[in-house]
C-alpha atoms as a PDB file:
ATOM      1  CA  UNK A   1      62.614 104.473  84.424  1.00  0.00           C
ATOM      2  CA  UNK A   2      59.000 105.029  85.681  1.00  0.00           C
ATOM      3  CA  UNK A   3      57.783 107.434  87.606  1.00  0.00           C
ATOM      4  CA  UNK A   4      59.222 105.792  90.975  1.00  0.00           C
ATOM      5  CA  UNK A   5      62.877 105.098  89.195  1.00  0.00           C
ATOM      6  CA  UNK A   6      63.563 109.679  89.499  1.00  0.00           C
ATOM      7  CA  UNK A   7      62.592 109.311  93.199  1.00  0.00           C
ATOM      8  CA  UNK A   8      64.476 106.146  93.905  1.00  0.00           C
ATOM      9  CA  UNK A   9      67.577 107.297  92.779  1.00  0.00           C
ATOM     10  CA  UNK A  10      67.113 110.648  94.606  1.00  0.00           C
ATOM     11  CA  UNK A  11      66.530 108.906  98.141  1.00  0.00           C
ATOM     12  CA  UNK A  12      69.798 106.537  97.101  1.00  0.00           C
ATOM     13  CA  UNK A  13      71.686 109.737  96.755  1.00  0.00           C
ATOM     14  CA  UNK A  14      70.408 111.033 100.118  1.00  0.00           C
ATOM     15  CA  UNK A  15      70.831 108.320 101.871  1.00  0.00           C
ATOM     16  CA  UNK A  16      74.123 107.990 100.599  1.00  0.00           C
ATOM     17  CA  UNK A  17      74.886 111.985 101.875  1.00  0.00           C
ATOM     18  CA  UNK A  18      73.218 111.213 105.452  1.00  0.00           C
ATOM     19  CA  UNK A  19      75.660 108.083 105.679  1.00  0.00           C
ATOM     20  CA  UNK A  20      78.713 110.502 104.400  1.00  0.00           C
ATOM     21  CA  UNK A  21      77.881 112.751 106.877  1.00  0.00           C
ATOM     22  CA  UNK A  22      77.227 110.602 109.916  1.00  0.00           C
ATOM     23  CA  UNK A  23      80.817 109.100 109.294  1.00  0.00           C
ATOM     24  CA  UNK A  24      82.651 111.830 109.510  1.00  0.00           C
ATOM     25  CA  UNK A  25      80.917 113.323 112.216  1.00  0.00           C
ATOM     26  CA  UNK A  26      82.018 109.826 113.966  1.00  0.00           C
ATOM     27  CA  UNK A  27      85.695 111.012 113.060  1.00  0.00           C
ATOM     28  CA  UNK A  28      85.318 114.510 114.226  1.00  0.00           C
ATOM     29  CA  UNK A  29      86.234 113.886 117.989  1.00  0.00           C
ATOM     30  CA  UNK A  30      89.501 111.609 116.766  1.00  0.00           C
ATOM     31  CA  UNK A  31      90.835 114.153 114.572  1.00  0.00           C
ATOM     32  CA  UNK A  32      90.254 116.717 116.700  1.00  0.00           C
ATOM     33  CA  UNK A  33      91.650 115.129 119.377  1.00  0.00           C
ATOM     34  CA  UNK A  34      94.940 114.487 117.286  1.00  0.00           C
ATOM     35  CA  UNK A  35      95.079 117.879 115.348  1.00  0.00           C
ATOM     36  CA  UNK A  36      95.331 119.402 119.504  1.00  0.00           C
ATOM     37  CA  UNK A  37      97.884 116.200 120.836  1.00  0.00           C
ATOM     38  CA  UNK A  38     100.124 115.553 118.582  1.00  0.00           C
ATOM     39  CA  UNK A  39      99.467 117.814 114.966  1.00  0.00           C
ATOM     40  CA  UNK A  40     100.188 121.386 116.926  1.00  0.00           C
ATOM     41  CA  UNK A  41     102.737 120.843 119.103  1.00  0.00           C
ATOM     42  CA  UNK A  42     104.763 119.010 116.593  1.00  0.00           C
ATOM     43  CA  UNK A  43     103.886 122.053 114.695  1.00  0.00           C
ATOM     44  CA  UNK A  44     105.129 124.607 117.230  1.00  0.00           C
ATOM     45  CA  UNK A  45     108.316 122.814 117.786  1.00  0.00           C
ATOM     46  CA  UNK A  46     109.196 122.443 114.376  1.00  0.00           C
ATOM     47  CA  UNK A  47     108.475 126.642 114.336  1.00  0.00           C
ATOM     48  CA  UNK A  48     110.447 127.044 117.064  1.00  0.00           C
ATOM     49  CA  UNK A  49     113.536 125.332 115.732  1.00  0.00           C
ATOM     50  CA  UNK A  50     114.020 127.358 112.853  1.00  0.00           C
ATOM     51  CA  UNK A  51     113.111 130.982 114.029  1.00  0.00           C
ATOM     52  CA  UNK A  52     114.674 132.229 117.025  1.00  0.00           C
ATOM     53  CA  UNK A  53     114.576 135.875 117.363  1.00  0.00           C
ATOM     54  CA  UNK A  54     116.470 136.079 120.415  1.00  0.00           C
ATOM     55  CA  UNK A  55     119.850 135.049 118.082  1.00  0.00           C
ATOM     56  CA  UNK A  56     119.860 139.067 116.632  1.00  0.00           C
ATOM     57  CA  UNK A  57     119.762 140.429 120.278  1.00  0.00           C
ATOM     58  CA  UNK A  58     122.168 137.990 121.540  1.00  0.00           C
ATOM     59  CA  UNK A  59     124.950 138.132 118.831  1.00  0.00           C
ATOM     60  CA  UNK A  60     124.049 141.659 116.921  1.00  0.00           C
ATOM     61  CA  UNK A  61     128.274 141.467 115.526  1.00  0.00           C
ATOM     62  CA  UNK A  62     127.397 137.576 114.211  1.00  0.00           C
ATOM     63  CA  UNK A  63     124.218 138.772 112.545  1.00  0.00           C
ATOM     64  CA  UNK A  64     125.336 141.810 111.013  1.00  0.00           C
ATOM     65  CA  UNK A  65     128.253 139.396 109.811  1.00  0.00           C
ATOM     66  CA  UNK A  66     125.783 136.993 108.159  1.00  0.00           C
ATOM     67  CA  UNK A  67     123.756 139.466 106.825  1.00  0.00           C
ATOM     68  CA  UNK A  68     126.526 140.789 104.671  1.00  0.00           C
ATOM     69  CA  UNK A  69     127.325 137.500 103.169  1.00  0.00           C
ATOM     70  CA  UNK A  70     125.857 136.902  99.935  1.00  0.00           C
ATOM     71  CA  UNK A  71     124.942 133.339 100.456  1.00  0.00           C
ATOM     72  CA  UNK A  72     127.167 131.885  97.825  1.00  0.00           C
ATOM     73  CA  UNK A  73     129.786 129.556  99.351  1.00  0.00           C
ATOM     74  CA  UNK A  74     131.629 129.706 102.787  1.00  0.00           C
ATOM     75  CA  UNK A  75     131.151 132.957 104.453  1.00  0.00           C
ATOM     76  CA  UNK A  76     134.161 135.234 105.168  1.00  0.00           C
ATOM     77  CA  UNK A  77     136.124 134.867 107.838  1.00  0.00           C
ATOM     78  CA  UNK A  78     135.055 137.923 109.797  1.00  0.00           C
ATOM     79  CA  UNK A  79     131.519 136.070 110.042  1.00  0.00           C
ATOM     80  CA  UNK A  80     133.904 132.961 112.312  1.00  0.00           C
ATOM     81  CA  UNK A  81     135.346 135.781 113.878  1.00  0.00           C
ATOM     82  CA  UNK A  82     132.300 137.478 115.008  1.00  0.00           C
ATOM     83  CA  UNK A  83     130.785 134.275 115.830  1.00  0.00           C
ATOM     84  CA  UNK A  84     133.500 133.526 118.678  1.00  0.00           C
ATOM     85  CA  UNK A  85     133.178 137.224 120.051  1.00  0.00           C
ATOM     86  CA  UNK A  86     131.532 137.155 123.374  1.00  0.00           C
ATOM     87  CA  UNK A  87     127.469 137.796 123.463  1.00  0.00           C
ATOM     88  CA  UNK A  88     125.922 140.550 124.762  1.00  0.00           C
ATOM     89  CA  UNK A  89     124.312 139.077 127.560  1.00  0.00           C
ATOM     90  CA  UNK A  90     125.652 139.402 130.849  1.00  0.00           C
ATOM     91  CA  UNK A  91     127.736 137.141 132.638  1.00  0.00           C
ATOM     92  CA  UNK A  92     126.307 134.410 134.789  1.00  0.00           C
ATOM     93  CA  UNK A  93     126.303 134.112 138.154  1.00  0.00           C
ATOM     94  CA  UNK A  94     127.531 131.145 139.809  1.00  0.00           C
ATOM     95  CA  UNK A  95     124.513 129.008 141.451  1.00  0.00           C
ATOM     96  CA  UNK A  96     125.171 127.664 145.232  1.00  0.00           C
ATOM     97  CA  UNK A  97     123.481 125.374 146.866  1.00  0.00           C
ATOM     98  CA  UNK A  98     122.533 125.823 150.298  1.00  0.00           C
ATOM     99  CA  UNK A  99     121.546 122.304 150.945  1.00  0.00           C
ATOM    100  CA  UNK A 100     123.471 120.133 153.316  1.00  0.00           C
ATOM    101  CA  UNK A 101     123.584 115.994 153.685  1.00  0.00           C
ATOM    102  CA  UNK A 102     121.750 115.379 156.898  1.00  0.00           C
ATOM    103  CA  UNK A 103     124.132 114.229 159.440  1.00  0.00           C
END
């Protein structure tokens, strides 16, 4: 390798980077695009299926019954029991509609 062969190779090996680079920067806008359309909210759903903190408030008796269990086999029967004890939120109200057919 001459004197040009050290120079060569180090413009191949930018040249090389600058194409790198420009190709991902092409990408950029797709992925970004489908990390906010489709990667999150697939994200946030599959969060949202597996922690619900409003269970606790809702049926304290069924999660105090749980939490006692020691995770080996069925639970105990007071845990079906306090699962089929009525929540603590209040009763609903009956909705009515006020709309009529037109005569």
């Amino acid at each position: 390798m001459g004197e040009s062969g050290p120079s060569l190779m180090r413009r191949l090996v930018r040249t090389e980077r600058h194409r790198k680079i420009t190709a991902l920067l092409l990408i950029a806008p797709l992925a970004t695009f489908l990390l906010f359309t489709f990667l999150l909210p697939i994200a946030g759903m599959l969060w949202r299926s597996v922690d619900d903190r409003d269970v606790a408030r809702i049926m304290p008796q069924t999660t105090a019954a749980i939490g006692s269990w020691d995770g080996r086999g069925l639970p105990g029967e007071h845990t079906f029991a306090a699962r089929l004890r009525p929540t603590s939120l209040p009763p609903r109200r009956p909705v009515h509609s006020t709309w009529r057919p037109s005569a």
